[in-house]
ModelCIF file with pLDDT and N, C-alpha, C, O atoms, coordinates in Angstrom:
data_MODEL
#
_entry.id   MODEL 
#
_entity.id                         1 
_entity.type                       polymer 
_entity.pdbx_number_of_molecules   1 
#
_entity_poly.entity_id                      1 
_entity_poly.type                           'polypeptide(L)' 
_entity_poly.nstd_linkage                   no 
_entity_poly.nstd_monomer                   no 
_entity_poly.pdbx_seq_one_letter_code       
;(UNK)(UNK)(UNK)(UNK)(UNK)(UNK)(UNK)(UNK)(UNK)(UNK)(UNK)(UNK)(UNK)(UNK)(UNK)(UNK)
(UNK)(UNK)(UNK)(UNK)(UNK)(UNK)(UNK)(UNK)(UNK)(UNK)(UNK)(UNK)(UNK)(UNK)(UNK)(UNK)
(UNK)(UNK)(UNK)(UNK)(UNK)(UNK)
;
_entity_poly.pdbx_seq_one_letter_code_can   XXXXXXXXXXXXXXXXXXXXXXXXXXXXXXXXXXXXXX 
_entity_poly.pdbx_strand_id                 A 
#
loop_
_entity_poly_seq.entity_id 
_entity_poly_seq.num 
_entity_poly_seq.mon_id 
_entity_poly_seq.hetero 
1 1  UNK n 
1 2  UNK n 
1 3  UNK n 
1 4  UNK n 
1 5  UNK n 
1 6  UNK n 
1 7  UNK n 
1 8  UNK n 
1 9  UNK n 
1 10 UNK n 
1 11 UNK n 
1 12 UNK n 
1 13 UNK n 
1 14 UNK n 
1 15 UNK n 
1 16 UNK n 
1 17 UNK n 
1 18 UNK n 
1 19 UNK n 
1 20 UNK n 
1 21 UNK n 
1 22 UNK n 
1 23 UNK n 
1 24 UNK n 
1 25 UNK n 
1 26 UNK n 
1 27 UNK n 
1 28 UNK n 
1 29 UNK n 
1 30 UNK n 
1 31 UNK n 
1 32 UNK n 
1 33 UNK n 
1 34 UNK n 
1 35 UNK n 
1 36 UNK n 
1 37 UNK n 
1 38 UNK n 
#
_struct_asym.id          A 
_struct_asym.entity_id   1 
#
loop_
_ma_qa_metric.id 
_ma_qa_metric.mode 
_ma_qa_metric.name 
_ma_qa_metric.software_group_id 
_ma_qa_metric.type 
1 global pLDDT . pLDDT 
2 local  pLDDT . pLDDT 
#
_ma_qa_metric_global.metric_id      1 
_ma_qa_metric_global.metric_value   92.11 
_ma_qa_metric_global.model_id       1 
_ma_qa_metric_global.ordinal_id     1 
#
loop_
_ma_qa_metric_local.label_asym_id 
_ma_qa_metric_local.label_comp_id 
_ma_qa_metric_local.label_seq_id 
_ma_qa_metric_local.metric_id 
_ma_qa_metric_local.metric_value 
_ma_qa_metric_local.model_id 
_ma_qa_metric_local.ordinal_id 
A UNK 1  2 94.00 1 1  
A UNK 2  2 94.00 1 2  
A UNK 3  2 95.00 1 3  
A UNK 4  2 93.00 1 4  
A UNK 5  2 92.00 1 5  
A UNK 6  2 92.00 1 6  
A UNK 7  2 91.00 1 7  
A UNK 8  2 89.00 1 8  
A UNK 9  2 88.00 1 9  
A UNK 10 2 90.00 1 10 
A UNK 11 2 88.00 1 11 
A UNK 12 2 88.00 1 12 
A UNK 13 2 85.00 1 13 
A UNK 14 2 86.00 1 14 
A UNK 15 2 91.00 1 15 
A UNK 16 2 90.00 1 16 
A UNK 17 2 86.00 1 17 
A UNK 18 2 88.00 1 18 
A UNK 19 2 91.00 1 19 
A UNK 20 2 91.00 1 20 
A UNK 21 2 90.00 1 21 
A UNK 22 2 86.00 1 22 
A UNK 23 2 88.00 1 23 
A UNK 24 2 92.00 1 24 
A UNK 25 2 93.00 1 25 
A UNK 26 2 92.00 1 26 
A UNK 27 2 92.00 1 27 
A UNK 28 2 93.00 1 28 
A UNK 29 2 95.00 1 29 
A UNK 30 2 95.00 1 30 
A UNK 31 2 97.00 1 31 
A UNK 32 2 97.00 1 32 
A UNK 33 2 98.00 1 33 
A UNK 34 2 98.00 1 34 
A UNK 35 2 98.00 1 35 
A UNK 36 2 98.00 1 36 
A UNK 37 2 98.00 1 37 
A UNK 38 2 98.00 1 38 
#
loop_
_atom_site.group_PDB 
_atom_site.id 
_atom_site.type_symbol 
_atom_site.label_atom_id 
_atom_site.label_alt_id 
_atom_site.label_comp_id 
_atom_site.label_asym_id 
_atom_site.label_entity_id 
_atom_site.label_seq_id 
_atom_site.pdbx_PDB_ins_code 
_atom_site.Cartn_x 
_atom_site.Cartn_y 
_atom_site.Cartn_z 
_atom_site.occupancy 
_atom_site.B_iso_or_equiv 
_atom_site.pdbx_formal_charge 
_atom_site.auth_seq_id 
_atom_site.auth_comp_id 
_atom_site.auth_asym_id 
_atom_site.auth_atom_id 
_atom_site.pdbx_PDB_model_num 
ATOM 1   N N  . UNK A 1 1  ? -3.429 8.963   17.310  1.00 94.00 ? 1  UNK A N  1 
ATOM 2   C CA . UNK A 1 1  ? -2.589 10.044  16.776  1.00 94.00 ? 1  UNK A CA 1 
ATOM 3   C C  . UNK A 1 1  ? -1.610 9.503   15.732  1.00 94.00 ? 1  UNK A C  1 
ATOM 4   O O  . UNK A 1 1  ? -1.506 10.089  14.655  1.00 94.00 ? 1  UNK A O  1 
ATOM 5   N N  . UNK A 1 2  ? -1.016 8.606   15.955  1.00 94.00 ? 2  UNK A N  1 
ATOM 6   C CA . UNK A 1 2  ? -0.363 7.757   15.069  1.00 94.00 ? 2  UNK A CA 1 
ATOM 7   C C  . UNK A 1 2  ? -1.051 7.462   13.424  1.00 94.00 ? 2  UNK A C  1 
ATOM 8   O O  . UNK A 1 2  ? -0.593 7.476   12.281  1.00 94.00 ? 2  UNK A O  1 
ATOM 9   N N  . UNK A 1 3  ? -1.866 7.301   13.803  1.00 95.00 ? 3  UNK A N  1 
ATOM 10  C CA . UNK A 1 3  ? -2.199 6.166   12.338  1.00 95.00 ? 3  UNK A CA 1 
ATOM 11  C C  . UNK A 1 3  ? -3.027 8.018   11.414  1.00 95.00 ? 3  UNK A C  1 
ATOM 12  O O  . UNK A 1 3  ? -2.973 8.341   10.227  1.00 95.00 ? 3  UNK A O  1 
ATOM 13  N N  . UNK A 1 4  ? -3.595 8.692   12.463  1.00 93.00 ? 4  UNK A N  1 
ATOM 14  C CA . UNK A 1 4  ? -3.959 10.028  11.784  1.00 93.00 ? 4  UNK A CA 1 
ATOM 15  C C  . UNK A 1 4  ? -2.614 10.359  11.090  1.00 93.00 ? 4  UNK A C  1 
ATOM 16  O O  . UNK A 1 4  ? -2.682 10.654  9.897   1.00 93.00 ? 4  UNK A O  1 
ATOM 17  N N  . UNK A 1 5  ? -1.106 10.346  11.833  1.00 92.00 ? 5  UNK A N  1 
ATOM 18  C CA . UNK A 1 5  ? -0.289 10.596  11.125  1.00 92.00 ? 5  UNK A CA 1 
ATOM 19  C C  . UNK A 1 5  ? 0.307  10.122  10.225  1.00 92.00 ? 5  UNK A C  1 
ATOM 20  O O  . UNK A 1 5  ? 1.194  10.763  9.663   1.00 92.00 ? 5  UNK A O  1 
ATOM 21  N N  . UNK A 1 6  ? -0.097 8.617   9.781   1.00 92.00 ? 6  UNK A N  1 
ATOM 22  C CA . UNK A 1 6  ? 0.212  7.602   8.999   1.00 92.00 ? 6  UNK A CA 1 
ATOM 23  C C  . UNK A 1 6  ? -0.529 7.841   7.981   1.00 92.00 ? 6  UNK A C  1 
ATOM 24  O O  . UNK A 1 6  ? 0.078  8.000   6.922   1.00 92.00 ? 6  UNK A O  1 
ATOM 25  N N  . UNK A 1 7  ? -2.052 7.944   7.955   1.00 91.00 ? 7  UNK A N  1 
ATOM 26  C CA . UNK A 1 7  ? -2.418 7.625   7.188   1.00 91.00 ? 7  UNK A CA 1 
ATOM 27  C C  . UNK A 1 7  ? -2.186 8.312   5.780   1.00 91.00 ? 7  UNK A C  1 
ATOM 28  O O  . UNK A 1 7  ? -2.072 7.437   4.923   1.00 91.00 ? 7  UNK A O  1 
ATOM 29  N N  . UNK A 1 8  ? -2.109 9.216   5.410   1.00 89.00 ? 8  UNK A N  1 
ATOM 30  C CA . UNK A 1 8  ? -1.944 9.916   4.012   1.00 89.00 ? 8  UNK A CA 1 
ATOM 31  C C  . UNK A 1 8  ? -0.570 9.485   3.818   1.00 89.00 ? 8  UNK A C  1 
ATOM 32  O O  . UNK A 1 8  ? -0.488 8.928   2.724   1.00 89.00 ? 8  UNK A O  1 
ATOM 33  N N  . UNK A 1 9  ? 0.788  9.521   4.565   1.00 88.00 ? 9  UNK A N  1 
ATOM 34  C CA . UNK A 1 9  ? 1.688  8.388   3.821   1.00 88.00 ? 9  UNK A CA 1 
ATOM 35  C C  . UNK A 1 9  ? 1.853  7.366   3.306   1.00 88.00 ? 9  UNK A C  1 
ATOM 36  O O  . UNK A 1 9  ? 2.623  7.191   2.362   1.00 88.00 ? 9  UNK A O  1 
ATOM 37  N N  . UNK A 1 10 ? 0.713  5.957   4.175   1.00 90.00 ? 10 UNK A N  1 
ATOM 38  C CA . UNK A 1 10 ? 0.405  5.241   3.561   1.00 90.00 ? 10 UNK A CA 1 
ATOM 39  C C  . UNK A 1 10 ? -0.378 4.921   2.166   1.00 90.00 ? 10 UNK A C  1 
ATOM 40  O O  . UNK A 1 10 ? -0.256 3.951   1.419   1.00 90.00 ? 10 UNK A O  1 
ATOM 41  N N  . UNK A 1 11 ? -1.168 5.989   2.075   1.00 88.00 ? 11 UNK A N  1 
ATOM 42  C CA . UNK A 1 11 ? -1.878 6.214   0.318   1.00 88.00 ? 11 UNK A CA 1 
ATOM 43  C C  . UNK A 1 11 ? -0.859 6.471   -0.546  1.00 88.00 ? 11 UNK A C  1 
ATOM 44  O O  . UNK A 1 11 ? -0.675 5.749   -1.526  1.00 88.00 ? 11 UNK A O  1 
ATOM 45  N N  . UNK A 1 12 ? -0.063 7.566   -0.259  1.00 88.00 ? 12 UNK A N  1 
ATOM 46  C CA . UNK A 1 12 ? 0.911  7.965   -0.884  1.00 88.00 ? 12 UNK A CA 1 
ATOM 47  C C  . UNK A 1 12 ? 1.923  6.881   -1.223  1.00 88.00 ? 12 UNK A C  1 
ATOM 48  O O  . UNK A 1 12 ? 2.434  6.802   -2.340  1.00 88.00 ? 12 UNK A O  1 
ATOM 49  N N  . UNK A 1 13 ? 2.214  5.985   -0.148  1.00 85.00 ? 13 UNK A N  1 
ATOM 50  C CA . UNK A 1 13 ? 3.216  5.072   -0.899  1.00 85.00 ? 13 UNK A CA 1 
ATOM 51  C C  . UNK A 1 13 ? 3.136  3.866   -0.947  1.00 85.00 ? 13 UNK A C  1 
ATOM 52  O O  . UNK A 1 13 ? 4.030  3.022   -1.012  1.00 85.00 ? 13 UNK A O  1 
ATOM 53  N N  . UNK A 1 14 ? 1.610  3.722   -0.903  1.00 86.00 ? 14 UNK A N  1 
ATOM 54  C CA . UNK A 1 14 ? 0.786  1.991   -1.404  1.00 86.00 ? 14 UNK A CA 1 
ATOM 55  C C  . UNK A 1 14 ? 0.485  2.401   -2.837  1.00 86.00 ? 14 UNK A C  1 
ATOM 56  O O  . UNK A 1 14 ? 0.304  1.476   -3.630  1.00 86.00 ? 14 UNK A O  1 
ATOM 57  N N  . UNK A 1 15 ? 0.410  3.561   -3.256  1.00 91.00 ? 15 UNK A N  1 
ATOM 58  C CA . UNK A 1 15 ? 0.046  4.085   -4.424  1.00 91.00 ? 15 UNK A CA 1 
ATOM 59  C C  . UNK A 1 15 ? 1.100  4.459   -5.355  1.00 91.00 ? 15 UNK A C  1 
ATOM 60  O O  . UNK A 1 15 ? 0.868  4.818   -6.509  1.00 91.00 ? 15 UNK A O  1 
ATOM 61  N N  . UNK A 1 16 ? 2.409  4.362   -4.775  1.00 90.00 ? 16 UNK A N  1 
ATOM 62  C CA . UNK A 1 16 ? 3.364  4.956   -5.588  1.00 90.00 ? 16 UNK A CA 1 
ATOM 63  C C  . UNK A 1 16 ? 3.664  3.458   -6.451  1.00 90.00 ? 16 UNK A C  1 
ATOM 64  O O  . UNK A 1 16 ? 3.786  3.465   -7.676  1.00 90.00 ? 16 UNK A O  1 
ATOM 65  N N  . UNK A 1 17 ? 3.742  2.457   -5.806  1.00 86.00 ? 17 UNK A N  1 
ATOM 66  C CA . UNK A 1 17 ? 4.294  1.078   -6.427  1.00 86.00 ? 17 UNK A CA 1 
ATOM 67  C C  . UNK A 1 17 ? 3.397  0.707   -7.587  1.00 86.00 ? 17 UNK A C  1 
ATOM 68  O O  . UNK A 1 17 ? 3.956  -0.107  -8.323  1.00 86.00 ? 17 UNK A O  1 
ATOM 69  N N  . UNK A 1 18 ? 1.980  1.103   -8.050  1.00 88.00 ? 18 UNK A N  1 
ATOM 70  C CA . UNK A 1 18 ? 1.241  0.963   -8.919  1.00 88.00 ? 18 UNK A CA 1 
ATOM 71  C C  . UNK A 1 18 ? 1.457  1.976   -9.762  1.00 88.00 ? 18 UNK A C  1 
ATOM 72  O O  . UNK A 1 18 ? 1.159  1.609   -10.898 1.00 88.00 ? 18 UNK A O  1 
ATOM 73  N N  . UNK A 1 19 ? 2.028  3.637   -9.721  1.00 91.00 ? 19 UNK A N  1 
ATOM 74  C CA . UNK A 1 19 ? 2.355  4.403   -10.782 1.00 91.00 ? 19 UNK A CA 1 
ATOM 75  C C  . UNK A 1 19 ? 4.012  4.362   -11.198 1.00 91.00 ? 19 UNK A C  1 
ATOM 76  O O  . UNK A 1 19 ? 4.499  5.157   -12.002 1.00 91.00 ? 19 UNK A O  1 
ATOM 77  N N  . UNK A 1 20 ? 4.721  3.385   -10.566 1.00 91.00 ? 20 UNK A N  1 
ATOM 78  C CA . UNK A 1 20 ? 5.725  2.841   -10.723 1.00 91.00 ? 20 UNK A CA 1 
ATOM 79  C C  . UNK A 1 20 ? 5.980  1.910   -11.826 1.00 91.00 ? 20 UNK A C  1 
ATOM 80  O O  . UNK A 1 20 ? 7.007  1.951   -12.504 1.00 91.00 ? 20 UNK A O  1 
ATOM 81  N N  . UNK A 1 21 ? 4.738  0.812   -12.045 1.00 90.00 ? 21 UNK A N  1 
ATOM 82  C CA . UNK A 1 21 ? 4.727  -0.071  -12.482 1.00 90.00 ? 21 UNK A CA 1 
ATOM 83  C C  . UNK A 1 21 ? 4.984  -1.159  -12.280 1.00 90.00 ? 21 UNK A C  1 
ATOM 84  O O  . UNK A 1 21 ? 4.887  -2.088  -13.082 1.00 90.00 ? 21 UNK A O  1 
ATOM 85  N N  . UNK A 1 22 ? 5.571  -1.229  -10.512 1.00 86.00 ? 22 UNK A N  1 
ATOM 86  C CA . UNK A 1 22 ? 6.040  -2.189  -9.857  1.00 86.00 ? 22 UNK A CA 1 
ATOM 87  C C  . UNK A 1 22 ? 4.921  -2.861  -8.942  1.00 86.00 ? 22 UNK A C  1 
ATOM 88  O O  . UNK A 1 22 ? 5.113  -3.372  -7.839  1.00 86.00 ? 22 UNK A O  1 
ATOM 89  N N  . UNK A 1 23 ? 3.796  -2.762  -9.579  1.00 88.00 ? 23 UNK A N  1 
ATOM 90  C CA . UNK A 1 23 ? 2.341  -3.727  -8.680  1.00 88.00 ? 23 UNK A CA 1 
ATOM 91  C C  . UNK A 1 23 ? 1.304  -3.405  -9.808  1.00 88.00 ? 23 UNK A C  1 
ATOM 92  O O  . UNK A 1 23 ? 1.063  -2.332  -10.361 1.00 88.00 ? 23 UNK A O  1 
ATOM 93  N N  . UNK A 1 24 ? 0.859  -4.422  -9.954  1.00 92.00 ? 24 UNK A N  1 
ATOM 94  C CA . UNK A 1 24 ? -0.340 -4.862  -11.043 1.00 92.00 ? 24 UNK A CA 1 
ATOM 95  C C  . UNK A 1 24 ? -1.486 -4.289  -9.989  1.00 92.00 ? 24 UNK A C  1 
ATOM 96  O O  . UNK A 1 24 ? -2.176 -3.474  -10.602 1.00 92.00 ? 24 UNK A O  1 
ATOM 97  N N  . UNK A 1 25 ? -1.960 -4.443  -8.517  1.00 93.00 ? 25 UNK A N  1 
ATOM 98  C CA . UNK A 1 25 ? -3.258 -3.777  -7.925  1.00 93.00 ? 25 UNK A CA 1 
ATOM 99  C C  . UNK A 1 25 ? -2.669 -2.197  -7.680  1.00 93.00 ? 25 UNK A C  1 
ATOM 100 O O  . UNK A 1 25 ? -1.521 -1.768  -7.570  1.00 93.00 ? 25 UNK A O  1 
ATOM 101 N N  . UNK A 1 26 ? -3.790 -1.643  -7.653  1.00 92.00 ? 26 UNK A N  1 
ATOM 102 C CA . UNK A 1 26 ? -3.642 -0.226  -7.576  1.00 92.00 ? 26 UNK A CA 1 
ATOM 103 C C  . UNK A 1 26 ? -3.166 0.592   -5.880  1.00 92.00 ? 26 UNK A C  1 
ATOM 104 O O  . UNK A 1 26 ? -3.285 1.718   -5.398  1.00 92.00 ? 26 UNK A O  1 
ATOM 105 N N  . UNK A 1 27 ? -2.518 -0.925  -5.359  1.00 92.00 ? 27 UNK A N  1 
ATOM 106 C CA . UNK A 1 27 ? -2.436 -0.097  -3.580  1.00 92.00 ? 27 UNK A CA 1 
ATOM 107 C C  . UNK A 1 27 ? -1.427 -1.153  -3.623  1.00 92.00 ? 27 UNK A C  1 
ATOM 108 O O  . UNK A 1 27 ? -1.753 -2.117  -4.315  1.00 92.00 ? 27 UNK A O  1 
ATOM 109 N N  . UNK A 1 28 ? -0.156 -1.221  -2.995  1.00 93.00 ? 28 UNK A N  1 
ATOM 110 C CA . UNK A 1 28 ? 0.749  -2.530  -2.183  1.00 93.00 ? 28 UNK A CA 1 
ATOM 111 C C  . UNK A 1 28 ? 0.195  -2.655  -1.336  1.00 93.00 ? 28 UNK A C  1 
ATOM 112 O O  . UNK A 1 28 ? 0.521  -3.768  -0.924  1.00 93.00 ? 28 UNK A O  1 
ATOM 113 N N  . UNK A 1 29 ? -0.648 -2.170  -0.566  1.00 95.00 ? 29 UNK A N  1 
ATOM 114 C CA . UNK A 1 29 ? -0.894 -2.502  0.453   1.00 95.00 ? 29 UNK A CA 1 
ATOM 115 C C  . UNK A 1 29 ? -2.415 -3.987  0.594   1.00 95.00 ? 29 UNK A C  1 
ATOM 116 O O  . UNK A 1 29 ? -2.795 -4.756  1.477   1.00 95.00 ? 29 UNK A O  1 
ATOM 117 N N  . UNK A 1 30 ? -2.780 -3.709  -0.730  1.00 95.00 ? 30 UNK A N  1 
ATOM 118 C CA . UNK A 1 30 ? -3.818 -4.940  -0.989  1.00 95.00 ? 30 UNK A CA 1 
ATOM 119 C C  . UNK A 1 30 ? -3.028 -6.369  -1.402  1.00 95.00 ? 30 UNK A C  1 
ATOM 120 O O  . UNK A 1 30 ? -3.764 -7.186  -1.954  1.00 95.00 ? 30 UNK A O  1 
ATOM 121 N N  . UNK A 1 31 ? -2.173 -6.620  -1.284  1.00 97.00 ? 31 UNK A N  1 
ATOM 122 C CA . UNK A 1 31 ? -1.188 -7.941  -1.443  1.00 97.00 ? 31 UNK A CA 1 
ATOM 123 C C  . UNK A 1 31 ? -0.964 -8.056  -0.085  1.00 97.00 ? 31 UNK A C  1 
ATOM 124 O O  . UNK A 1 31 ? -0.054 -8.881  -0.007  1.00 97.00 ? 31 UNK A O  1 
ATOM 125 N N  . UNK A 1 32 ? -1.337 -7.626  1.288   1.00 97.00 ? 32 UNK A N  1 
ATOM 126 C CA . UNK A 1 32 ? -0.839 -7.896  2.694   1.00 97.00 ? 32 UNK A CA 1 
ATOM 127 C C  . UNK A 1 32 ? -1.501 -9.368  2.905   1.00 97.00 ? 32 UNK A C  1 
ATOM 128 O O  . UNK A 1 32 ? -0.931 -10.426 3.171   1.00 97.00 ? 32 UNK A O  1 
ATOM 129 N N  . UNK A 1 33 ? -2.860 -9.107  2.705   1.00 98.00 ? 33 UNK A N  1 
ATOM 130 C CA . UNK A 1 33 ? -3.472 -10.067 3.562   1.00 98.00 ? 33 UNK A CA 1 
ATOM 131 C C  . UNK A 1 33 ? -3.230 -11.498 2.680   1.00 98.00 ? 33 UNK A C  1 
ATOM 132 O O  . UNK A 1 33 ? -3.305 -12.579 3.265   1.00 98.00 ? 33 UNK A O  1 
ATOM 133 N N  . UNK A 1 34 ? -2.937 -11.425 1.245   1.00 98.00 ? 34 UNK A N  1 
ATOM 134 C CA . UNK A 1 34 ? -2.640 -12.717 0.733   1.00 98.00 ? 34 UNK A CA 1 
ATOM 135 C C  . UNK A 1 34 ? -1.433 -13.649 0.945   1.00 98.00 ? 34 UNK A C  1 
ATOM 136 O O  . UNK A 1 34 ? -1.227 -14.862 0.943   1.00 98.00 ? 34 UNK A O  1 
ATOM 137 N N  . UNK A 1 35 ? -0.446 -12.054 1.203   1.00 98.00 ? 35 UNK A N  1 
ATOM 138 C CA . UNK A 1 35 ? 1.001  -12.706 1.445   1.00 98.00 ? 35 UNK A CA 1 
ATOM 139 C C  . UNK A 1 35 ? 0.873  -13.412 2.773   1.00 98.00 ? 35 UNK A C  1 
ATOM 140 O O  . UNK A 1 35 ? 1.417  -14.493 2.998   1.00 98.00 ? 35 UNK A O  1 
ATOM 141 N N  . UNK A 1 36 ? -0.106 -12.545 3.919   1.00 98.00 ? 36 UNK A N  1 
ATOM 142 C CA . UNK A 1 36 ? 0.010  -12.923 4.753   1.00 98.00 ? 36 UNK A CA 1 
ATOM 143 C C  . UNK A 1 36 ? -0.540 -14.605 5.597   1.00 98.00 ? 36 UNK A C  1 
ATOM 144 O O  . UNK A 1 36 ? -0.204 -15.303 6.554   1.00 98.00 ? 36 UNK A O  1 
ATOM 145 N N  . UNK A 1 37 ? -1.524 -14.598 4.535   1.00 98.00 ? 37 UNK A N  1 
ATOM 146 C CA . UNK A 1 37 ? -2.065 -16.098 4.861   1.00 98.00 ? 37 UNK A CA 1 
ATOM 147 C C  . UNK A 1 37 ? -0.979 -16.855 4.100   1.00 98.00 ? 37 UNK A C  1 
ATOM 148 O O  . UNK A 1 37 ? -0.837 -17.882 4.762   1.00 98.00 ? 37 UNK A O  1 
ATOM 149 N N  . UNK A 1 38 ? 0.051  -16.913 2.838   1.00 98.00 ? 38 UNK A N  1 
ATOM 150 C CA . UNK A 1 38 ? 1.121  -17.666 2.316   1.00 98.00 ? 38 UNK A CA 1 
ATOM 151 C C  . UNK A 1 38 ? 1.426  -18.083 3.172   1.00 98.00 ? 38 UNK A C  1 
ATOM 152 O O  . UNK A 1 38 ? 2.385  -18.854 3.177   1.00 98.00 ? 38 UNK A O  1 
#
């Protein structure tokens, strides 16, 4: 139930940082797993 309720926020604001201009990939959320192995 959770993540059903998550999920369209998360598009919405992995997507906002790329029409921002503040992320070169088109999702923040695709920089997790790189930061995360750093």
């Amino acid at each position: 139930a959770q993540r059903r309720a998550e999920a369209h926020y998360r598009i919405e604001r992995g997507t906002s940082c790329w029409m921002e201009g503040k992320c070169a990939k088109p999702n923040a959320y695709l920089y997790d797993a790189p930061i995360g192995a750093s």
